[in-house]
Protein backbone atom coordinates (compact mmCIF):
# COMPACT_ATOMS: atom_id res chain seq x y z
CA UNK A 1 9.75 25.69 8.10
CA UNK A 2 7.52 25.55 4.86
CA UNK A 3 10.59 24.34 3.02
CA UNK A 4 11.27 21.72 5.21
CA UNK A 5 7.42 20.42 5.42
CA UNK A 6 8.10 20.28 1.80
CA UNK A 7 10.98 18.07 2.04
CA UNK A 8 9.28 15.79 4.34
CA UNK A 9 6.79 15.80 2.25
CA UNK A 10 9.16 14.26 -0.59
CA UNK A 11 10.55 12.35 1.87
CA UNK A 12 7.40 10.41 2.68
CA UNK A 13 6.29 10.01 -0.40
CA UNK A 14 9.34 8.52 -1.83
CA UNK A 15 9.58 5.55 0.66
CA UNK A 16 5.98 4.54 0.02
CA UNK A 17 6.33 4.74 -3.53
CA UNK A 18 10.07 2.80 -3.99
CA UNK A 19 8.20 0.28 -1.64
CA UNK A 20 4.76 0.18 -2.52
CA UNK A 21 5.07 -0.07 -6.82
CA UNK A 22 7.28 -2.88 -6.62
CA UNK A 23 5.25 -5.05 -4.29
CA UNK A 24 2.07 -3.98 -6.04
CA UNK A 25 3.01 -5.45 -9.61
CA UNK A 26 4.59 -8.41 -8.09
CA UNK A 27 1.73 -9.27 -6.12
CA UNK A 28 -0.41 -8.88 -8.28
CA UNK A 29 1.36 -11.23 -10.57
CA UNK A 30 1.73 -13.60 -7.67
CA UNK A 31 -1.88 -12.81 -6.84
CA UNK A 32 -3.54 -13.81 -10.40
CA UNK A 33 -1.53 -17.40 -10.38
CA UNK A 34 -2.73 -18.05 -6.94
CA UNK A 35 -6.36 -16.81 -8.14
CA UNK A 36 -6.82 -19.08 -11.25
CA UNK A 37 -6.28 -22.28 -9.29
CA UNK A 38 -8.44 -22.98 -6.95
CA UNK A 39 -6.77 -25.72 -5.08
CA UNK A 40 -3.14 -23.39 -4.94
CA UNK A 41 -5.31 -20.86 -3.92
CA UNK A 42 -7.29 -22.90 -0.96
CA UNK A 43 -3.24 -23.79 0.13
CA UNK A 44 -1.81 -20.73 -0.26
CA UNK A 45 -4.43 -18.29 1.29
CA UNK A 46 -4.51 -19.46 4.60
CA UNK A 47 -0.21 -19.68 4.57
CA UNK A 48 0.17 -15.99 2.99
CA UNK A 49 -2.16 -14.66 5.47
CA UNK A 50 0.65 -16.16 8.10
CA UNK A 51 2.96 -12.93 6.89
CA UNK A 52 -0.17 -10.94 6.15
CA UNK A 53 -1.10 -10.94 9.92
CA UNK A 54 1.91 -9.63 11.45
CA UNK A 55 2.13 -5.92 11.46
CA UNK A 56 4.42 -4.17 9.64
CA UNK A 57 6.00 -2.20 11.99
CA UNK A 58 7.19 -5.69 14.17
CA UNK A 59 9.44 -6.21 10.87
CA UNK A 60 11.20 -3.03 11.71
CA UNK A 61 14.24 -4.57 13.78
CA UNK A 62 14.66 -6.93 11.44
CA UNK A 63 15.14 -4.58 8.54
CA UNK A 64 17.34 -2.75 10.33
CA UNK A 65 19.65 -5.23 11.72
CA UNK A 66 19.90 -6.45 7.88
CA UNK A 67 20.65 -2.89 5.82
CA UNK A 68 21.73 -1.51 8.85
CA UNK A 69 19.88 2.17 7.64
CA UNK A 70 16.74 3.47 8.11
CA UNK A 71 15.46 4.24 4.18
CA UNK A 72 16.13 0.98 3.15
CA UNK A 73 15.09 -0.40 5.94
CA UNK A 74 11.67 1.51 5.31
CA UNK A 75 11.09 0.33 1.74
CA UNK A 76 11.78 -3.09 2.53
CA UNK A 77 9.15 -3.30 5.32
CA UNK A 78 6.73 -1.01 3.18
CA UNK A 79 7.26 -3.55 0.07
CA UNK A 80 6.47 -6.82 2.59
CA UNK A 81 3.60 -5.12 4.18
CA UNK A 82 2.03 -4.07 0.64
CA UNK A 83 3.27 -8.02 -0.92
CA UNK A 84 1.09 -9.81 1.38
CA UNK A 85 -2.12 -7.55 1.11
CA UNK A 86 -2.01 -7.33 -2.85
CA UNK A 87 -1.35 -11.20 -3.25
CA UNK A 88 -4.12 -11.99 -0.71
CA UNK A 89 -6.76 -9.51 -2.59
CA UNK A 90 -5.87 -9.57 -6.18
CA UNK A 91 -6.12 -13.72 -5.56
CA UNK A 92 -9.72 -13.29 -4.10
CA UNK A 93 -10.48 -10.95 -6.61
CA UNK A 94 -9.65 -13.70 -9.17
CA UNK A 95 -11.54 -16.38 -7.33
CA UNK A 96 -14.68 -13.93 -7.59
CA UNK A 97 -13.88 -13.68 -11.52
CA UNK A 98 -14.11 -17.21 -11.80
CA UNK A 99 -17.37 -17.60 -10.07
CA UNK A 100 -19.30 -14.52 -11.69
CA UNK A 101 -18.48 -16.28 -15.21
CA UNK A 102 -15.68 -13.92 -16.35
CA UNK A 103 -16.80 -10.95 -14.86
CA UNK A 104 -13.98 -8.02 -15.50
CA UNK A 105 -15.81 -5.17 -13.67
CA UNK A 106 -15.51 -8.21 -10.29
CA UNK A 107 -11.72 -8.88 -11.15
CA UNK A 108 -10.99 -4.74 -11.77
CA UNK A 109 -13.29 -3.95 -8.62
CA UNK A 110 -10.79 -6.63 -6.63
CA UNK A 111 -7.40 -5.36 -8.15
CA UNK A 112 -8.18 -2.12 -7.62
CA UNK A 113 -9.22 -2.55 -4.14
CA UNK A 114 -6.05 -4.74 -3.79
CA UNK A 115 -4.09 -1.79 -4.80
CA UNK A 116 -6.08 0.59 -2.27
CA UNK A 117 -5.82 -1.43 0.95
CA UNK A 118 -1.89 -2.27 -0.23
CA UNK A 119 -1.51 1.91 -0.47
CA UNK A 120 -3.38 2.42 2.93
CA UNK A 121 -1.19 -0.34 4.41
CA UNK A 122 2.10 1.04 2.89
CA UNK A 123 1.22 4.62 4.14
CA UNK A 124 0.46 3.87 7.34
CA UNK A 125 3.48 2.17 7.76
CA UNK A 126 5.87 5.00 6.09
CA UNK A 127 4.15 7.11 8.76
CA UNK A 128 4.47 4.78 11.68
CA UNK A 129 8.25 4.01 10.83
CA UNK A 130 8.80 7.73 10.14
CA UNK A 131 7.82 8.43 13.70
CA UNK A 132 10.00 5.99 15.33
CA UNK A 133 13.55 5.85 13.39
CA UNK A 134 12.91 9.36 11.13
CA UNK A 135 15.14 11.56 10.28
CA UNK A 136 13.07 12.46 7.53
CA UNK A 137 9.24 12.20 6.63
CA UNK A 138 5.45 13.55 7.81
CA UNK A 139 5.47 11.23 10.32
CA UNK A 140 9.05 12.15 12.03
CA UNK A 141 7.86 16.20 11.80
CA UNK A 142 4.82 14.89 13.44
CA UNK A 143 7.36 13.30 16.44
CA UNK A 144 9.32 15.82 16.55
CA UNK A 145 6.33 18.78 17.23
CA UNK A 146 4.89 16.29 20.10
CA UNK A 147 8.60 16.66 21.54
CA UNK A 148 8.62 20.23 21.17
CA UNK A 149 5.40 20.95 22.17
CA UNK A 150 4.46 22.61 18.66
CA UNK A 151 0.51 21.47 18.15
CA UNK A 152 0.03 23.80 15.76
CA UNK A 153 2.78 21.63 13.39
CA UNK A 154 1.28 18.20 14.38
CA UNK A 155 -2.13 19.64 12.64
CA UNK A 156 -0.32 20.90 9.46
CA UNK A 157 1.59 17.15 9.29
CA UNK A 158 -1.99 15.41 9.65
CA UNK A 159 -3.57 17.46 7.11
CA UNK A 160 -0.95 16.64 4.58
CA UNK A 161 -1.07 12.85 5.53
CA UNK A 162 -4.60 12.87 5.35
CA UNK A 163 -4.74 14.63 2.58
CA UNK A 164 -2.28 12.96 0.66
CA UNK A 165 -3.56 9.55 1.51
CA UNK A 166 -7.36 11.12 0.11
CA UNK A 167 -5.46 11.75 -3.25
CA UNK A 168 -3.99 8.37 -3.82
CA UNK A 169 -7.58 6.38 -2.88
CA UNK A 170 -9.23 8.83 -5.05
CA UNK A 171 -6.71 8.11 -8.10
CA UNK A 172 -7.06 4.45 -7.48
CA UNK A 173 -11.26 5.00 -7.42
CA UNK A 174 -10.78 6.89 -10.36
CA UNK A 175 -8.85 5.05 -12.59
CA UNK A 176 -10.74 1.44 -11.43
CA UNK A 177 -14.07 3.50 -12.64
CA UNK A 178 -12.19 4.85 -16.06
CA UNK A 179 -11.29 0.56 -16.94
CA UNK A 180 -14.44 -0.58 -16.09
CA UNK A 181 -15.91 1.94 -18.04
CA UNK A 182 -13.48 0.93 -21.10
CA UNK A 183 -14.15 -2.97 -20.16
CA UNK A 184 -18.15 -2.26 -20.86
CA UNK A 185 -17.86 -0.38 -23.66
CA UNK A 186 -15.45 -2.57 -25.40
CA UNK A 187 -17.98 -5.71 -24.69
CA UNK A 188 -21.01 -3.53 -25.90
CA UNK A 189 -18.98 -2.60 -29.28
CA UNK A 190 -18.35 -6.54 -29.77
């Protein structure tokens, strides 16, 4: 069983990473022209938060009726559902640049939370899509111990998920701290 854990495991993490570092740079990049103009960004916040406001999982059938598998399927929502949070965030997080004079520790503190809520977002959703179309992932071993009865396997899968999903915020917290840190101590050395 340990081997397979593992390959779920891999499993899970693959989907929300094919998904979630795509949508992340390309929102982002959406994100910061929708942040440094203020009347596209009055617009287009209140239509992106349209796509933003429908949860992921609902795009499911759609997915699936269109690759007609369940990995692609899975990235695709996992890349819409991390699009819309990263563009709505990262554009904030500009707007909040703009009005704090410049401020890069604002803009960093905004793309990196961007990037967090976009990671919590995508994981949830590997997890949620795992457990209803599977055959592979944390979140299908977690379904398939409910079925069999096996608690002591539902634990182990929410440790790892929790776990896991501990890891990448800390990362994110961690490297946010590490460029603010270089941002200040490039402006002191000017």
């Amino acid at each position: 069983m340990e081997q397979t854990i593992f390959l779920d495991f891999l499993a899970s993490l693959q989907k929300l990473f094919v998904g979630y570092i795509p949508a992340a740079v390309l929102g982002s990049f959406i994100g910061y022209f929708v942040g440094i103009n203020s009347t596209l960004y009055q617009i287009l916040r209140r239509i992106f938060q349209i796509p933003n406001s429908i949860p992921p999982v609902a795009l499911l059938p759609i997915a699936l009726s269109i690759f007609q598998d369940g990995e692609p399927a899975t990235i695709i929502v996992v890349f819409f559902a991390t699009l819309w949070t990263m563009i709505i965030n990262v554009a904030i997080g500009l707007q909040h640049f703009k009005r704090q004079n410049n401020n890069f520790r604002a803009a960093i503190f905004h793309v990196f939370h961007a990037m967090k809520v976009g990671i919590w977002v995508a994981w949830f959703t590997v997890i949620a899509i795992e457990m209803l179309i599977g055959p592979r992932g944390l979140g299908f071993m977690i379904w398939e111990a409910y079925k069999a009865g096996n608690a002591n396997y539902i634990l182990q899968a929410l440790i790892y998920i929790g776990i896991i999903g501990l890891l990448l915020d800390q990362f994110l917290d961690f490297m946010g701290a590490l460029l603010v840190k270089m941002v200040s101590e490039s402006k002191k050395s000017v």
